[in-house]
Structures are given as structure tokens and as C-alpha cells.
C-alpha atoms as a PDB file:
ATOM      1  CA  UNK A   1      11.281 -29.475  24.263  1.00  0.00           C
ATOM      2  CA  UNK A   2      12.168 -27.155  27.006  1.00  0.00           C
ATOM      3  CA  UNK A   3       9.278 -26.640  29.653  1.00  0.00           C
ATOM      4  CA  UNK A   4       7.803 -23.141  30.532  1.00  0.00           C
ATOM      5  CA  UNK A   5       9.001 -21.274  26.856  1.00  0.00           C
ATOM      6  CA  UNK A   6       6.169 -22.643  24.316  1.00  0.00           C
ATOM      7  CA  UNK A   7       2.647 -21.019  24.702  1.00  0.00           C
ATOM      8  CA  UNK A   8      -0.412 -22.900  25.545  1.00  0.00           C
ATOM      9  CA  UNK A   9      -2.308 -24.954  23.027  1.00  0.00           C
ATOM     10  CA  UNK A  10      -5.688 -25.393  23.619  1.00  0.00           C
ATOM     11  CA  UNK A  11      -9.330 -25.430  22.278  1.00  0.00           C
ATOM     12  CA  UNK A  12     -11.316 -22.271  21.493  1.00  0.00           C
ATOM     13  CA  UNK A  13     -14.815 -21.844  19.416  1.00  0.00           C
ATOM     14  CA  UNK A  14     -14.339 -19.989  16.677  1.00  0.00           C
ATOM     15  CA  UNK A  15     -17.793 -18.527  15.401  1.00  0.00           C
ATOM     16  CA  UNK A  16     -18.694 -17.256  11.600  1.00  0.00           C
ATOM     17  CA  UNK A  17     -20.241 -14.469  10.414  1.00  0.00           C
ATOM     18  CA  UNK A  18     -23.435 -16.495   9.602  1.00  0.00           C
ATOM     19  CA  UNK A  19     -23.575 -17.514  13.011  1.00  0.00           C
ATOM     20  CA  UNK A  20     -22.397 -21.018  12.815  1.00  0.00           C
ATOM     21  CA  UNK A  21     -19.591 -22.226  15.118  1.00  0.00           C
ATOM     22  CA  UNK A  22     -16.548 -24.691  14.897  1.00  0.00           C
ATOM     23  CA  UNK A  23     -13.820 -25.684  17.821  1.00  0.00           C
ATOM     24  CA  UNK A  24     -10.229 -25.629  16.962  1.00  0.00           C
ATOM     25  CA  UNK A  25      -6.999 -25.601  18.852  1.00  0.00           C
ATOM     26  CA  UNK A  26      -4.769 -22.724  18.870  1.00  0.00           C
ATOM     27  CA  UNK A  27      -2.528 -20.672  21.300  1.00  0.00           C
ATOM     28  CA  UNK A  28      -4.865 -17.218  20.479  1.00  0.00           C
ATOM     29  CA  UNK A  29      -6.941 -16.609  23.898  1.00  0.00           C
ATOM     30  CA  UNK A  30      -7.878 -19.135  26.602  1.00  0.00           C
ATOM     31  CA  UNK A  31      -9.593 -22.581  26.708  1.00  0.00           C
ATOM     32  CA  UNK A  32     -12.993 -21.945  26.200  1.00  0.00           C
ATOM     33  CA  UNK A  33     -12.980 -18.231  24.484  1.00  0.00           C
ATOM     34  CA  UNK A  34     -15.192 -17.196  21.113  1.00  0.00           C
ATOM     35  CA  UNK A  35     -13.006 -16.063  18.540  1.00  0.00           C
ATOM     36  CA  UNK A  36     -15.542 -14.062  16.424  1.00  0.00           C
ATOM     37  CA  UNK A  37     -15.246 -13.273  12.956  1.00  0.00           C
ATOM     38  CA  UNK A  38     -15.972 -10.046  11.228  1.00  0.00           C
ATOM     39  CA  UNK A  39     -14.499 -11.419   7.749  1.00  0.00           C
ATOM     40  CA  UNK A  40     -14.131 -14.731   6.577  1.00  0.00           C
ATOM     41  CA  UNK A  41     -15.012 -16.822   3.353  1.00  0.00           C
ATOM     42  CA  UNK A  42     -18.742 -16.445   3.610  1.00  0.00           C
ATOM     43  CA  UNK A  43     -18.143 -12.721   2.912  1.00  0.00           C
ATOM     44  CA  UNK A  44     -14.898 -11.852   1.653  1.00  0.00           C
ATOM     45  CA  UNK A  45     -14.680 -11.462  -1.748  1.00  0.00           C
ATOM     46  CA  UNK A  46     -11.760 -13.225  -2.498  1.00  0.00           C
ATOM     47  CA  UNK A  47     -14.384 -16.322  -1.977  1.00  0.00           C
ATOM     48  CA  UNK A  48     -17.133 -14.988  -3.358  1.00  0.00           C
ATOM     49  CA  UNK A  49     -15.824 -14.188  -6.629  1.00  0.00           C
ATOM     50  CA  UNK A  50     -16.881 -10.257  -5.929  1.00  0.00           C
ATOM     51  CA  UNK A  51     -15.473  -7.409  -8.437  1.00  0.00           C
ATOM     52  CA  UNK A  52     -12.370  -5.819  -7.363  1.00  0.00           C
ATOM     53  CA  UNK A  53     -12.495  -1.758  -8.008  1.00  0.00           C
ATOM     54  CA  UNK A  54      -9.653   0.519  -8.527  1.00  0.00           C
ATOM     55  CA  UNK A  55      -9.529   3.607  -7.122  1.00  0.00           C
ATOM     56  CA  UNK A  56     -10.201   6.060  -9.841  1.00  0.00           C
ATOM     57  CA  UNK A  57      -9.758   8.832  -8.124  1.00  0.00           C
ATOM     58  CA  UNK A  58      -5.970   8.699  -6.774  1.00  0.00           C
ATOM     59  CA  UNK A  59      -3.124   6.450  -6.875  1.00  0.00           C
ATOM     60  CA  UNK A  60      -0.512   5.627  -9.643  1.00  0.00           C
ATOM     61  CA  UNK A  61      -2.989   4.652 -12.695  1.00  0.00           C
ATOM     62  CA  UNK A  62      -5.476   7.326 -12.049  1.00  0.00           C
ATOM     63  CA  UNK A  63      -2.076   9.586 -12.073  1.00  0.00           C
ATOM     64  CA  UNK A  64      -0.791   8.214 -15.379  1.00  0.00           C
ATOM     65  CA  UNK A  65      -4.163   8.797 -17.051  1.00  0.00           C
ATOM     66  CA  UNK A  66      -4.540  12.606 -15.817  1.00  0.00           C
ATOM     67  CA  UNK A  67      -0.932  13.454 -16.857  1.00  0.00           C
ATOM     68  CA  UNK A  68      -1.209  11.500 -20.841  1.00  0.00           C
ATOM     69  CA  UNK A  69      -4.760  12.263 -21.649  1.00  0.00           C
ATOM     70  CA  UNK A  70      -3.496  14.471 -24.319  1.00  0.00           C
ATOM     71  CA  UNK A  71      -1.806  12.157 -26.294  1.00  0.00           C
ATOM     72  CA  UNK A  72      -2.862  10.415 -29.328  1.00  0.00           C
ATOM     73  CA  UNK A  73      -2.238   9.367 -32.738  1.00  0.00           C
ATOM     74  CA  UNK A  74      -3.631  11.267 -34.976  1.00  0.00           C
ATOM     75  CA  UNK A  75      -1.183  14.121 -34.072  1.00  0.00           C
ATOM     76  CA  UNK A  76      -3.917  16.808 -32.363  1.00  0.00           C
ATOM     77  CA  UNK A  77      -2.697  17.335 -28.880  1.00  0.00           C
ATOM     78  CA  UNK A  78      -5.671  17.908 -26.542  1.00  0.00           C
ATOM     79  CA  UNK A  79      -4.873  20.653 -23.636  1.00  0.00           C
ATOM     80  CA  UNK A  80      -4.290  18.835 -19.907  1.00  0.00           C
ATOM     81  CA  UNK A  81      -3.851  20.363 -16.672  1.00  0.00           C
ATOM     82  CA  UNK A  82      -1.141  19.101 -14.777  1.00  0.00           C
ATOM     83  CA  UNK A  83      -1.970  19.315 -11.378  1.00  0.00           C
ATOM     84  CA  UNK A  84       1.526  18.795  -9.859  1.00  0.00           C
ATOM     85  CA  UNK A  85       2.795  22.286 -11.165  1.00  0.00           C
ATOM     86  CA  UNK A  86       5.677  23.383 -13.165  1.00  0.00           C
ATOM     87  CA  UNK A  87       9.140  21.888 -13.357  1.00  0.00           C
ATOM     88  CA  UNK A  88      11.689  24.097 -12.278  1.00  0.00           C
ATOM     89  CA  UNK A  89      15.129  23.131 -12.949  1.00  0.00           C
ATOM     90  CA  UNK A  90      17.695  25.177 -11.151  1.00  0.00           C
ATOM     91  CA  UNK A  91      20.922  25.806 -12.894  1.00  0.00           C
ATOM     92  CA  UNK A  92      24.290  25.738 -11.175  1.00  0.00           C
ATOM     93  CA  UNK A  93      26.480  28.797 -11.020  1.00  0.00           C
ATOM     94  CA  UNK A  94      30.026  28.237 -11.648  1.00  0.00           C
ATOM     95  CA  UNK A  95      32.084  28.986  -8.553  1.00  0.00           C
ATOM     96  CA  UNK A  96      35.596  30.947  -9.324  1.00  0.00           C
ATOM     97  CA  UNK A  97      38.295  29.913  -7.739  1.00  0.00           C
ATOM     98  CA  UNK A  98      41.019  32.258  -5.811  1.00  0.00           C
ATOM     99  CA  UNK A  99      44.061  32.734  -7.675  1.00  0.00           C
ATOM    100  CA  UNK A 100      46.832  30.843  -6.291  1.00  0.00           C
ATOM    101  CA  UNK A 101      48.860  32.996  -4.388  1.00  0.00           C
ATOM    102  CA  UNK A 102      52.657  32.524  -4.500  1.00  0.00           C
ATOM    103  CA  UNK A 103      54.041  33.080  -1.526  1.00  0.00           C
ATOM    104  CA  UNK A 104      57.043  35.804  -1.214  1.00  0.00           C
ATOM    105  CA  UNK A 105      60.562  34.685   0.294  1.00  0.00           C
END
């Protein structure tokens, strides 16, 4: 390996949320420095088996169920307000072209 290009590897403390501590080597920091921890796998819930929510109140699903609530089955259309407006669809005009002009010996 070439000397002076790879960053220094050394021993830090990393400490939890609950307080506990561990030492590990990594090039984060100094040797010696706390690395603490405002999320790990005490708390996250991607450990702790908590409930993922979705945001009902924007995004793409909460979008798709404001714009089809009116549809069903049975045929009886229920009346939704679309929030995003009317569609306007602007027609082209048809642009005339000159005559071609012959030109005169």
C-alpha cells in the first residue's frame, strides 16, 4: 500500500442509547472519541418490530384514493372534488402557409 493516502484506523467508544458502551475500530473521529448514538437497534423500529404508518394525508396513495373515491360497482357514481383543478387542453391552430410566389423573368 502506498504510505500517507489511506486514513487512520483506530479505536473509538461507541456508546448506545441505553447508555451502554462498546470499543470498535474505525477511521470516523480520533483515538479515543465517543461516537454517540441517537438511533440504533434498541430503538429503531426496524428492530423492534414497531408499526410502520403511511402518510394519509399526502403522497401518491392518499392521492389515488381522493381522486377514485367515486367509483364503484354498483353503477351510482358518488360526487368527488378534485383538488388539482380542471384539465384544459389547448387546441392547435392551423398555421397557413404563404402562397408560393413565382418569381417574374
Amino acid at each position: 500500500m502506498k504510505k500517507g493516502i489511506h486514513p487512520d484506523y483506530h479505536e473509538i467508544t461507541v456508546k448506545m442509547t441505553d447508555g451502554s458502551e462498546f470499543k470498535t475500530f474505525t477511521t470516523w473521529g480520533k483515538k479515543g472519541d465517543v461516537l454517540q448514538l441517537d438511533t440504533d437497534i434498541l430503538n429503531h423500529s426496524a428492530w423492534t418490530g414497531g408499526k410502520n404508518r403511511i402518510n394519509e394525508k399526502a403522497g401518491n396513495v392518499a392521492k389515488f384514493n381522493q381522486r377514485f373515491a367515486g367509483i364503484n360497482l354498483t353503477g351510482a357514481a358518488k360526487k368527488v372534488v378534485d383538488n388539482a383543478g380542471p384539465t384544459v387542453v389547448k387546441e392547435k391552430k392551423a398555421v397557413e402557409k404563404p402562397a408560393d410566389k413565382k418569381k417574374k423573368k
